[in-house]
N, C-alpha and C. Protein backbone atom coordinates (compact mmCIF):
# COMPACT_ATOMS: atom_id res chain seq x y z
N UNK A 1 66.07 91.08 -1.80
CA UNK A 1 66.14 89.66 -1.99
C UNK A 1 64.85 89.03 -1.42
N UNK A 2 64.07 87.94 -2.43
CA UNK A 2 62.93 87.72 -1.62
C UNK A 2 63.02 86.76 -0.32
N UNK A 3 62.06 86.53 0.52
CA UNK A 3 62.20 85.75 1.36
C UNK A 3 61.81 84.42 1.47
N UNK A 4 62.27 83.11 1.63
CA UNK A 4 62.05 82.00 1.43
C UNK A 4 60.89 81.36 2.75
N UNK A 5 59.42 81.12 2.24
CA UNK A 5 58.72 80.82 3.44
C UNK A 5 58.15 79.48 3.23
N UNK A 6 59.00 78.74 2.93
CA UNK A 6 58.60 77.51 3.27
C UNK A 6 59.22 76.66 4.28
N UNK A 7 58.43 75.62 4.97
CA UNK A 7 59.50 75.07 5.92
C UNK A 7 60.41 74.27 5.78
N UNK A 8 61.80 74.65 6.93
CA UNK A 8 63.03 73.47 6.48
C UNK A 8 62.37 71.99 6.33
N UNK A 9 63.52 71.00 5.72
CA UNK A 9 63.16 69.84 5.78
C UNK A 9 63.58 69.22 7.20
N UNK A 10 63.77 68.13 7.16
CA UNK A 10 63.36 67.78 8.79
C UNK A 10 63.90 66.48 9.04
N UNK A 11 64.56 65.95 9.59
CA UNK A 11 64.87 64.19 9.49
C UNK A 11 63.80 63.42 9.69
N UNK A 12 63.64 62.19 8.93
CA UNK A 12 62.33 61.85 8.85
C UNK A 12 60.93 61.92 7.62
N UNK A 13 61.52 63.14 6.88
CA UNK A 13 61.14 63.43 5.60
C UNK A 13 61.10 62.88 4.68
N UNK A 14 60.14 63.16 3.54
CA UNK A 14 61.13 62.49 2.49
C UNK A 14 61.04 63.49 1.11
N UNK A 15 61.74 63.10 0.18
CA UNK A 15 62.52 64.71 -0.57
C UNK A 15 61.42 64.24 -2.39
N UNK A 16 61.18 63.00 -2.09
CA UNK A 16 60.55 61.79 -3.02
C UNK A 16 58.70 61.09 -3.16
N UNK A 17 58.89 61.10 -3.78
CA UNK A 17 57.88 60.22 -3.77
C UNK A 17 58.00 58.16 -3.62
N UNK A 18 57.97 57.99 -2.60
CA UNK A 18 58.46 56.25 -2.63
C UNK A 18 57.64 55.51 -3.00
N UNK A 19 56.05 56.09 -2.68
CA UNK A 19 54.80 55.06 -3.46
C UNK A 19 54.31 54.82 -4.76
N UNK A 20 54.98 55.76 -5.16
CA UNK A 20 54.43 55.17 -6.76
C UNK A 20 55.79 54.54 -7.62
N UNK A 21 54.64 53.46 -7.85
CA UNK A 21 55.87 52.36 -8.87
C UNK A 21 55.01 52.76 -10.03
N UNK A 22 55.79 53.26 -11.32
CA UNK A 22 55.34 53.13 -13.01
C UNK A 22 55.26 52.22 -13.42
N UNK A 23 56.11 51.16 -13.38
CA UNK A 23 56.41 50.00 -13.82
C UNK A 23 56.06 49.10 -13.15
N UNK A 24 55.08 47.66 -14.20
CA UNK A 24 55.18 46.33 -13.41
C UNK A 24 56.27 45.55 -13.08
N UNK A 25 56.11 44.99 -11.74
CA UNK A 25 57.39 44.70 -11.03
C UNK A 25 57.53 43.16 -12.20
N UNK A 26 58.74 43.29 -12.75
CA UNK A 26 58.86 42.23 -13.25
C UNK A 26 59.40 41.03 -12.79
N UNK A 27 58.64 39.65 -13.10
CA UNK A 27 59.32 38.86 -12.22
C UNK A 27 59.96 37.23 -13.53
N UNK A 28 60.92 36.53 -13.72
CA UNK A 28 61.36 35.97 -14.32
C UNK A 28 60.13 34.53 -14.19
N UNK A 29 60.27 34.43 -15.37
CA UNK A 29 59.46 33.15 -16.10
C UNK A 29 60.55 31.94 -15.50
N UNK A 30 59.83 30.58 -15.38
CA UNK A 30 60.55 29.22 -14.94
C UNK A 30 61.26 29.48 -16.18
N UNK A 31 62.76 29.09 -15.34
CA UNK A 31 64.39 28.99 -16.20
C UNK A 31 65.03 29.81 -16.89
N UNK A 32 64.23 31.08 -16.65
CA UNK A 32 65.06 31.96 -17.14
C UNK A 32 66.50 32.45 -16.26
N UNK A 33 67.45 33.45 -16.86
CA UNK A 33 69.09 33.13 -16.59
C UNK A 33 69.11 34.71 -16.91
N UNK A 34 70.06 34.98 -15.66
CA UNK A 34 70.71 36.64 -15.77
C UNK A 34 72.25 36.39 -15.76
N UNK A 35 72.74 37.29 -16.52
CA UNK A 35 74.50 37.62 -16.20
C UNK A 35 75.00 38.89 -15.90
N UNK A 36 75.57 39.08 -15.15
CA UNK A 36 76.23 40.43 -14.60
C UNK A 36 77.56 40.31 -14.46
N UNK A 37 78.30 40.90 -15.93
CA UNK A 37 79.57 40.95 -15.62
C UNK A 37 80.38 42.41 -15.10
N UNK A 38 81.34 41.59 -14.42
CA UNK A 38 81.92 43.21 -13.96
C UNK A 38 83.50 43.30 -14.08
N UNK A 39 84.06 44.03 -14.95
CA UNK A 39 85.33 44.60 -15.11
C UNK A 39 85.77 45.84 -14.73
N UNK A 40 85.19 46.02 -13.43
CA UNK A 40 85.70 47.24 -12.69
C UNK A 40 86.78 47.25 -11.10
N UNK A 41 87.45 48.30 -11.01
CA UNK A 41 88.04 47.91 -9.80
C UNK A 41 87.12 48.26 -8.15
N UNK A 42 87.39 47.39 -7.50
CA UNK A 42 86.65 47.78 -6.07
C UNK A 42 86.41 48.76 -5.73
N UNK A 43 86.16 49.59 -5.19
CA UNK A 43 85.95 50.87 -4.49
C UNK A 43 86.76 51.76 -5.44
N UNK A 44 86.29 52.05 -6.81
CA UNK A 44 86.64 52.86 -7.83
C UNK A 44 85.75 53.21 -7.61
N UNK A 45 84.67 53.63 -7.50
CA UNK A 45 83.62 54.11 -7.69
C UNK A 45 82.52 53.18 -6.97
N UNK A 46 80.85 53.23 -7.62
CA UNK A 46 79.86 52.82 -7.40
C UNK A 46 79.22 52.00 -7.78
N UNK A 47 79.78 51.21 -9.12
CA UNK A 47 79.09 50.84 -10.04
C UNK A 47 79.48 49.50 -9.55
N UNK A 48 80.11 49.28 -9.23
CA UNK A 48 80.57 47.40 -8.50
C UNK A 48 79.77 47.26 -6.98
N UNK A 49 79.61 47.95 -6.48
CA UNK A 49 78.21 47.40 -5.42
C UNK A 49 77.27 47.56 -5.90
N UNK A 50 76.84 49.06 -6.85
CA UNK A 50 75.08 48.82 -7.14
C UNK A 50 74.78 47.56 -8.02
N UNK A 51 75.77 46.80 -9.02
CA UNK A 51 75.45 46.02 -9.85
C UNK A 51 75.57 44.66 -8.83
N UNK A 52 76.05 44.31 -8.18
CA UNK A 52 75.78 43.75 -7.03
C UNK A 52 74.48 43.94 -6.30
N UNK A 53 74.21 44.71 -6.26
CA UNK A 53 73.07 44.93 -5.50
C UNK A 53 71.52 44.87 -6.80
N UNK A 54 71.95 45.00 -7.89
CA UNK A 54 71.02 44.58 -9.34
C UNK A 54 71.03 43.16 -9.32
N UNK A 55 72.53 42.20 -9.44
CA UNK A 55 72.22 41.13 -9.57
C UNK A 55 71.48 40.30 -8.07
N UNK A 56 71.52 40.89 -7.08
CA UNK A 56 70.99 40.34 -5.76
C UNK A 56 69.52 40.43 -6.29
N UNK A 57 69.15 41.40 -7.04
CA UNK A 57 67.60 41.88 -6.83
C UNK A 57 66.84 41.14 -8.38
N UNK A 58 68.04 40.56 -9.35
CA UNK A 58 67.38 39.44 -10.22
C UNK A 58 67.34 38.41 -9.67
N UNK A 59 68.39 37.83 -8.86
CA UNK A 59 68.10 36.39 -8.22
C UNK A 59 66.53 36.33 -7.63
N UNK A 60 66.33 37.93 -6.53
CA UNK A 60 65.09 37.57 -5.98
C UNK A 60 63.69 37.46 -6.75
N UNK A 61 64.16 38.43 -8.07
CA UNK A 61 62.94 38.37 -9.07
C UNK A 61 62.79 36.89 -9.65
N UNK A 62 63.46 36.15 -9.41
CA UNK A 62 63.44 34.57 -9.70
C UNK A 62 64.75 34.37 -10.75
N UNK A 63 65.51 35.12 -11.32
CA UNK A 63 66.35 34.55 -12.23
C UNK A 63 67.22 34.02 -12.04
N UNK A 64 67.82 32.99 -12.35
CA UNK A 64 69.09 32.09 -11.93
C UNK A 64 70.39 32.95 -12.46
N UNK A 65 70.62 33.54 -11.64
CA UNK A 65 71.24 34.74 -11.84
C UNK A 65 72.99 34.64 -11.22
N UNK A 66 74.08 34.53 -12.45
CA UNK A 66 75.68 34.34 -11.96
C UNK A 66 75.99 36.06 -12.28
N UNK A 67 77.48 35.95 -11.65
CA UNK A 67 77.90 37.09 -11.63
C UNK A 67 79.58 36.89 -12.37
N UNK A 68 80.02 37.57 -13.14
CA UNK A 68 81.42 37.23 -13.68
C UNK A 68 82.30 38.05 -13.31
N UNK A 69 83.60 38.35 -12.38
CA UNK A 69 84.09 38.78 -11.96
C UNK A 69 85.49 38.77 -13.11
N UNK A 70 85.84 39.64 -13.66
CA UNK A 70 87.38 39.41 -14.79
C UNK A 70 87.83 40.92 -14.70
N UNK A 71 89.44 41.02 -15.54
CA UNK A 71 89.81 41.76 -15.82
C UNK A 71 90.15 42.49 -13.91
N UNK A 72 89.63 43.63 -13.98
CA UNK A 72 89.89 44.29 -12.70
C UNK A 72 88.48 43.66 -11.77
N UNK A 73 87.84 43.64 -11.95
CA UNK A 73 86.68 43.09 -11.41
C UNK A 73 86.61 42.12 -10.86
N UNK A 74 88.05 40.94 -10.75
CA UNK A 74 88.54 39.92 -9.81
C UNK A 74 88.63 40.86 -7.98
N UNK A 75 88.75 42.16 -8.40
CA UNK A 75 89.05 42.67 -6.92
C UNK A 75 87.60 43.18 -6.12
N UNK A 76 86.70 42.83 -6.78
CA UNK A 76 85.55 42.74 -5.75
C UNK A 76 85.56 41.55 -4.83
N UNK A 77 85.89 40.30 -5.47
CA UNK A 77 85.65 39.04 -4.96
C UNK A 77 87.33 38.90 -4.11
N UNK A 78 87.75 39.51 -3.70
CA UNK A 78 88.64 39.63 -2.72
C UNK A 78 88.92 39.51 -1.66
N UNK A 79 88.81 38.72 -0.48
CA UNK A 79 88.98 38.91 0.87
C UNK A 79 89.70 39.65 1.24
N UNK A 80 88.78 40.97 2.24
CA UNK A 80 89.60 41.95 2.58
C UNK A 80 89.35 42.40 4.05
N UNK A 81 89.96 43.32 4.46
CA UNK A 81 89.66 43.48 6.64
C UNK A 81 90.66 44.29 6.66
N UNK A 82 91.08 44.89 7.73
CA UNK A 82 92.09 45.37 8.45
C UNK A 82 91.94 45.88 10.08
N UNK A 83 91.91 45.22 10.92
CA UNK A 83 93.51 44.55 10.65
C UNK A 83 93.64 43.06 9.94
N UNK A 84 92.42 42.67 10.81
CA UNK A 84 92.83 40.74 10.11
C UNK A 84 91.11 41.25 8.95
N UNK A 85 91.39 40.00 8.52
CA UNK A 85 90.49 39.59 7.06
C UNK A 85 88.89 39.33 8.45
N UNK A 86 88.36 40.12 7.71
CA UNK A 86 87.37 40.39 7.50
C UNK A 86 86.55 41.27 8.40
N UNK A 87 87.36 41.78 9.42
CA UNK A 87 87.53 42.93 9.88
C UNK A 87 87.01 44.83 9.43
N UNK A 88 85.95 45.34 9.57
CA UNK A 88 85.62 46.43 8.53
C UNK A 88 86.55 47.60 9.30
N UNK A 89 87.44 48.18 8.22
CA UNK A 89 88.01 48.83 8.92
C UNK A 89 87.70 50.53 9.25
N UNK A 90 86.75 50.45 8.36
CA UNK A 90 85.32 51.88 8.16
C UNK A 90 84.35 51.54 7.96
N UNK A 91 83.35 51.85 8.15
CA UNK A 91 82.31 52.18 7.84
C UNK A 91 82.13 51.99 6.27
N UNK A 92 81.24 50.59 5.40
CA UNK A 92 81.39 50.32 4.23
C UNK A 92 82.17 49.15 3.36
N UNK A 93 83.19 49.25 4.27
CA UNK A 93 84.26 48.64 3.52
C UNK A 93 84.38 47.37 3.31
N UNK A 94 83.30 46.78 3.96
CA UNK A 94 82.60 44.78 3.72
C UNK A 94 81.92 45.04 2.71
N UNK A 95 81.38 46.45 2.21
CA UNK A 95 79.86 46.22 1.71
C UNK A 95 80.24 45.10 0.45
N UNK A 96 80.49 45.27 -0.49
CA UNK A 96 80.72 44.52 -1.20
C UNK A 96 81.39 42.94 -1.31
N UNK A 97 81.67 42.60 -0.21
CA UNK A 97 81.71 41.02 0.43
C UNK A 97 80.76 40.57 0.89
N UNK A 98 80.02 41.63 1.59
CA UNK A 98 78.93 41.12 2.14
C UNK A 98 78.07 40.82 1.24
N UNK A 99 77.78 41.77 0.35
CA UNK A 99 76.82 41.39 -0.18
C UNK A 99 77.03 40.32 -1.83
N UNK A 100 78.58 40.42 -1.91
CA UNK A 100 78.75 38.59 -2.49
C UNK A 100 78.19 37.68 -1.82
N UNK A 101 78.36 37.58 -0.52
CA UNK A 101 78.33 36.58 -0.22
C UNK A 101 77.04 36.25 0.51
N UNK A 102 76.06 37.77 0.34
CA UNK A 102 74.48 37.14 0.24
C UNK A 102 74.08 37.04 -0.62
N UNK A 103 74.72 37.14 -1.71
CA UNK A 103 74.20 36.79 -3.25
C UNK A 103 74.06 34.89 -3.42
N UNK A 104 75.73 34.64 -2.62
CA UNK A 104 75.92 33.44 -3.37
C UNK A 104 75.06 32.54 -2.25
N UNK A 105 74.68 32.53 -0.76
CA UNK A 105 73.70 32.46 0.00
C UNK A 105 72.85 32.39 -0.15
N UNK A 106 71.83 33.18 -1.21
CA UNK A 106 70.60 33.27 -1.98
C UNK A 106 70.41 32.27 -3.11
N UNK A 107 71.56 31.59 -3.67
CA UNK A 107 71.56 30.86 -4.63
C UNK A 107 72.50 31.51 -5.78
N UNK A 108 73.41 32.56 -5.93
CA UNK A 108 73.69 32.93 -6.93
C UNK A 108 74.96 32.17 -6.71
N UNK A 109 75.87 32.66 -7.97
CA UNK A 109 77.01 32.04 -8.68
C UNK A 109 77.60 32.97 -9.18
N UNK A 110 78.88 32.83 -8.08
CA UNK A 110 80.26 33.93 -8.73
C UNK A 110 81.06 33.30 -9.51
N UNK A 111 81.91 33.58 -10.26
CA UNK A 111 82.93 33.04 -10.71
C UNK A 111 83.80 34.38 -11.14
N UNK A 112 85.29 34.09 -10.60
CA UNK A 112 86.40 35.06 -10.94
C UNK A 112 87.72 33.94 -11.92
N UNK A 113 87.93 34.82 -12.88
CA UNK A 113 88.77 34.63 -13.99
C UNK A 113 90.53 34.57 -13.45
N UNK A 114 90.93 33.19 -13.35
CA UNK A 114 92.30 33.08 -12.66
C UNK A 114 93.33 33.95 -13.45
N UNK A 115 93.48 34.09 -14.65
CA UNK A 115 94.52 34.81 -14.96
C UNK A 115 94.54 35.98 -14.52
N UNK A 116 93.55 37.10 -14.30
CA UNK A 116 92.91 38.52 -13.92
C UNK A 116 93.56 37.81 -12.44
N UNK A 117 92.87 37.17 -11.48
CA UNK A 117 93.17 37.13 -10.01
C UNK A 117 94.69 36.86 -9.89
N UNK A 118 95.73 36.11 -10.92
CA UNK A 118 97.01 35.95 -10.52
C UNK A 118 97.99 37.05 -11.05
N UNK A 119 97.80 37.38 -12.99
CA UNK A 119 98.66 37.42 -13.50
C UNK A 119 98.75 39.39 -13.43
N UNK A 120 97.78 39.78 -13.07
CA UNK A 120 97.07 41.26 -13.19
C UNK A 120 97.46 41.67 -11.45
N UNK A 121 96.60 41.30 -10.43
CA UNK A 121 96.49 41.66 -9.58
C UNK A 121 97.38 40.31 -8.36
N UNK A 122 98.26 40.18 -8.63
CA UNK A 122 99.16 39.48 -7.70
C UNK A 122 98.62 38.07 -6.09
N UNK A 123 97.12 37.51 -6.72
CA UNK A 123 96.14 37.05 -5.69
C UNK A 123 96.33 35.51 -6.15
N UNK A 124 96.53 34.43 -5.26
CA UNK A 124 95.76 32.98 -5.43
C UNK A 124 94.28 32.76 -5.48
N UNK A 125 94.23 31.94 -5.79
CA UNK A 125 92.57 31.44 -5.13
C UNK A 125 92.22 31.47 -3.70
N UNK A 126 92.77 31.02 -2.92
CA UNK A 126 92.95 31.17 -1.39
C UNK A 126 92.74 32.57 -1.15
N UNK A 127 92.99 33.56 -2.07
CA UNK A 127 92.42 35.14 -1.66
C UNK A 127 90.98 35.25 -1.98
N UNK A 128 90.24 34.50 -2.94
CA UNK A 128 89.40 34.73 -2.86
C UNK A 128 87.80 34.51 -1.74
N UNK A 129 86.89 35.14 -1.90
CA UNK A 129 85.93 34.74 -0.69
C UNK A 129 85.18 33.26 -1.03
N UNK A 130 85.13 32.34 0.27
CA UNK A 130 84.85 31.16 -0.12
C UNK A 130 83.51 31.49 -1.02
N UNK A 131 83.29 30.19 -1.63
CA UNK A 131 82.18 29.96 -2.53
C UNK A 131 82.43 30.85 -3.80
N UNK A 132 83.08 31.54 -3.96
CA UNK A 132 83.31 32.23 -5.33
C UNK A 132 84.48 31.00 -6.18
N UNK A 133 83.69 30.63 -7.47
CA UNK A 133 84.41 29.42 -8.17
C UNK A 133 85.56 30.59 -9.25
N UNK A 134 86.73 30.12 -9.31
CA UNK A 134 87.93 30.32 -10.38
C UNK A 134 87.46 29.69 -11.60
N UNK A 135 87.76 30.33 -12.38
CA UNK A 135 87.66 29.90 -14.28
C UNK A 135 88.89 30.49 -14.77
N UNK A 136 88.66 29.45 -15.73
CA UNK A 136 90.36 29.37 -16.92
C UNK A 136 89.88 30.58 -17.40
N UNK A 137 90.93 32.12 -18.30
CA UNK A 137 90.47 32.57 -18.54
C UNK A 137 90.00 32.84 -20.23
N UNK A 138 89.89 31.81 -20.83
CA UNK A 138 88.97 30.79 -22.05
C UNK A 138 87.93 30.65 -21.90
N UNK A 139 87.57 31.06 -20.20
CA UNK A 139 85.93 30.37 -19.60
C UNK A 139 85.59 31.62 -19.72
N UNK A 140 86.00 32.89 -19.60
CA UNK A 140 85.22 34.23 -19.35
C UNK A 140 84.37 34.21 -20.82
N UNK A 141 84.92 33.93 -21.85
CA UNK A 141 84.10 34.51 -22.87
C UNK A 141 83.20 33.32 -23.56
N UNK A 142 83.15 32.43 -22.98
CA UNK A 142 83.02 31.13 -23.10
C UNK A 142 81.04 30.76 -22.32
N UNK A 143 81.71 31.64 -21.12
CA UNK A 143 80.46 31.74 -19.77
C UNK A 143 79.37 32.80 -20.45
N UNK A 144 80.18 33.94 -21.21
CA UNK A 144 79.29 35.05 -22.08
C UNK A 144 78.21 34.40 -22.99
N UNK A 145 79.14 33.14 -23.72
CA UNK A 145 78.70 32.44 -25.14
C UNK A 145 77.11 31.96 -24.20
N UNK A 146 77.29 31.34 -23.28
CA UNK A 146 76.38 30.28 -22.95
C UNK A 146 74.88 30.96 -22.51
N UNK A 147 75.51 32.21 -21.96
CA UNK A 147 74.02 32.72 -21.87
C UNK A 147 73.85 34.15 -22.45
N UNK A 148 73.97 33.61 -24.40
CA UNK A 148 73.42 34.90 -25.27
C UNK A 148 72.25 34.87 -26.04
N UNK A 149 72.26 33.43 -25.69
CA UNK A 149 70.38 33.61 -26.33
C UNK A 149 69.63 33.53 -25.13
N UNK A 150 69.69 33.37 -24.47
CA UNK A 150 68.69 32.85 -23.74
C UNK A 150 68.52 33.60 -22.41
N UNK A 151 69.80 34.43 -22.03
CA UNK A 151 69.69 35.05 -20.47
C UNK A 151 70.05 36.98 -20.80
N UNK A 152 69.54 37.53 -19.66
CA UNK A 152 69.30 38.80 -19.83
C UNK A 152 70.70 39.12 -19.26
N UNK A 153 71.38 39.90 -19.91
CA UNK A 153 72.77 40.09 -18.99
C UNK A 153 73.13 42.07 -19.06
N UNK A 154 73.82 42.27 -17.89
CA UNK A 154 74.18 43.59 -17.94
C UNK A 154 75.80 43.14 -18.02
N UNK A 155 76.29 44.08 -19.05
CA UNK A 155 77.86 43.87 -18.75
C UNK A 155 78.01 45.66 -18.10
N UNK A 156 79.38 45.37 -17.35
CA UNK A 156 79.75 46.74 -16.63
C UNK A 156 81.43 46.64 -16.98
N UNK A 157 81.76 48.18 -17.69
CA UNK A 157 83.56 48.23 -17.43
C UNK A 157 83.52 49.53 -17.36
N UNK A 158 84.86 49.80 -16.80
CA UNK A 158 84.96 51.37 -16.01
C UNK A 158 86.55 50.96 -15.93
N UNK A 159 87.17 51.91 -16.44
CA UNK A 159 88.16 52.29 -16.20
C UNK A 159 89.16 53.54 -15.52
C-alpha cells in the first residue's frame, strides 16, 4: 500500500481558495426590488436560513429586498426559545430569528400569510416575531404579481 507524504491539515488552514472572486460583485441599480419566497418548514433542512442569509446579502447589495413567508414557511417567522421565548436552547436554534430580525433591522420586509400561520400551523399573530407584517392569504400571490416585472425574485419549496 503506498504511503501518504503529505502533511495533515491543521486548524487554521484553509481546504479553498477564498481570494479569488470570478464574478463582478453585483450591486443593484437605484429602485431596484428582490423577492424571496419561502414555503419550507424551519429546521427541515438548510434551505430556510441560507435563503435568509441570500436575502440579507441582496438588501446589502442595495436591493429593496422583502421576504414572503407562506404555506409552511410561516414557521420560520415564529417566536421560538426554550425554556421561555427567546431563549436558545442549543447551539443554532435563534439562527433563523436572528437573522429575520437583522434582515428586517437592515431595512428589509417580512410578511407571513395568516391563513398558513392560523389555519395550517395552529399560531396567532402574537406568535409571530415583532416587525414581521401578516397578509390576507389573496396577498401571497398578489405580493408575487407586484414584483414580476420589475424585481429579481428566488422562490424556495421543499417538502
Amino acid at each position: 500500500m503506498p504511503t501518504v507524504e503529505k502533511e495533515a491539515h491543521k486548524k487554521g488552514d484553509y481546504f479553498v481558495d477564498y481570494e479569488e472572486k470570478v464574478f463582478e460583485d453585483v450591486k443593484a441599480d437605484s429602485g431596484e426590488r428582490a423577492l424571496v419566497t419561502f414555503h419550507t418548514v424551519a429546521f427541515e433542512g438548510s434551505i430556510g436560513f441560507v435563503n435568509l442569509l441570500q436575502a440579507t446579502r441582496l438588501l446589502r447589495k442595495g436591493f429593496e429586498t422583502s421576504v414572503l413567508l407562506y404555506g409552511p414557511g410561516v414557521t420560520l417567522g415564529i417566536q421560538r426559545g426554550f425554556p421561555k421565548i427567546g431563549d436558545e436552547a442549543f447551539p443554532g436554534h435563534q439562527n433563523m430569528n436572528n437573522q429575520l430580525v437583522k434582515f428586517m433591522e437592515e431595512g428589509g420586509k417580512v410578511y407571513a400569510c395568516r391563513f398558513a400561520l392560523q389555519a395550517l400551523y395552529g399560531h396567532g399573530e402574537p406568535s409571530l416575531i415583532p416587525g414581521i407584517r401578516p397578509i390576507a392569504p389573496t396577498d401571497v400571490l398578489d405580493l408575487i404579481l407586484l414584483h414580476r416585472k420589475d424585481a429579481f425574485m428566488v422562490h424556495t419549496w421543499t417538502v
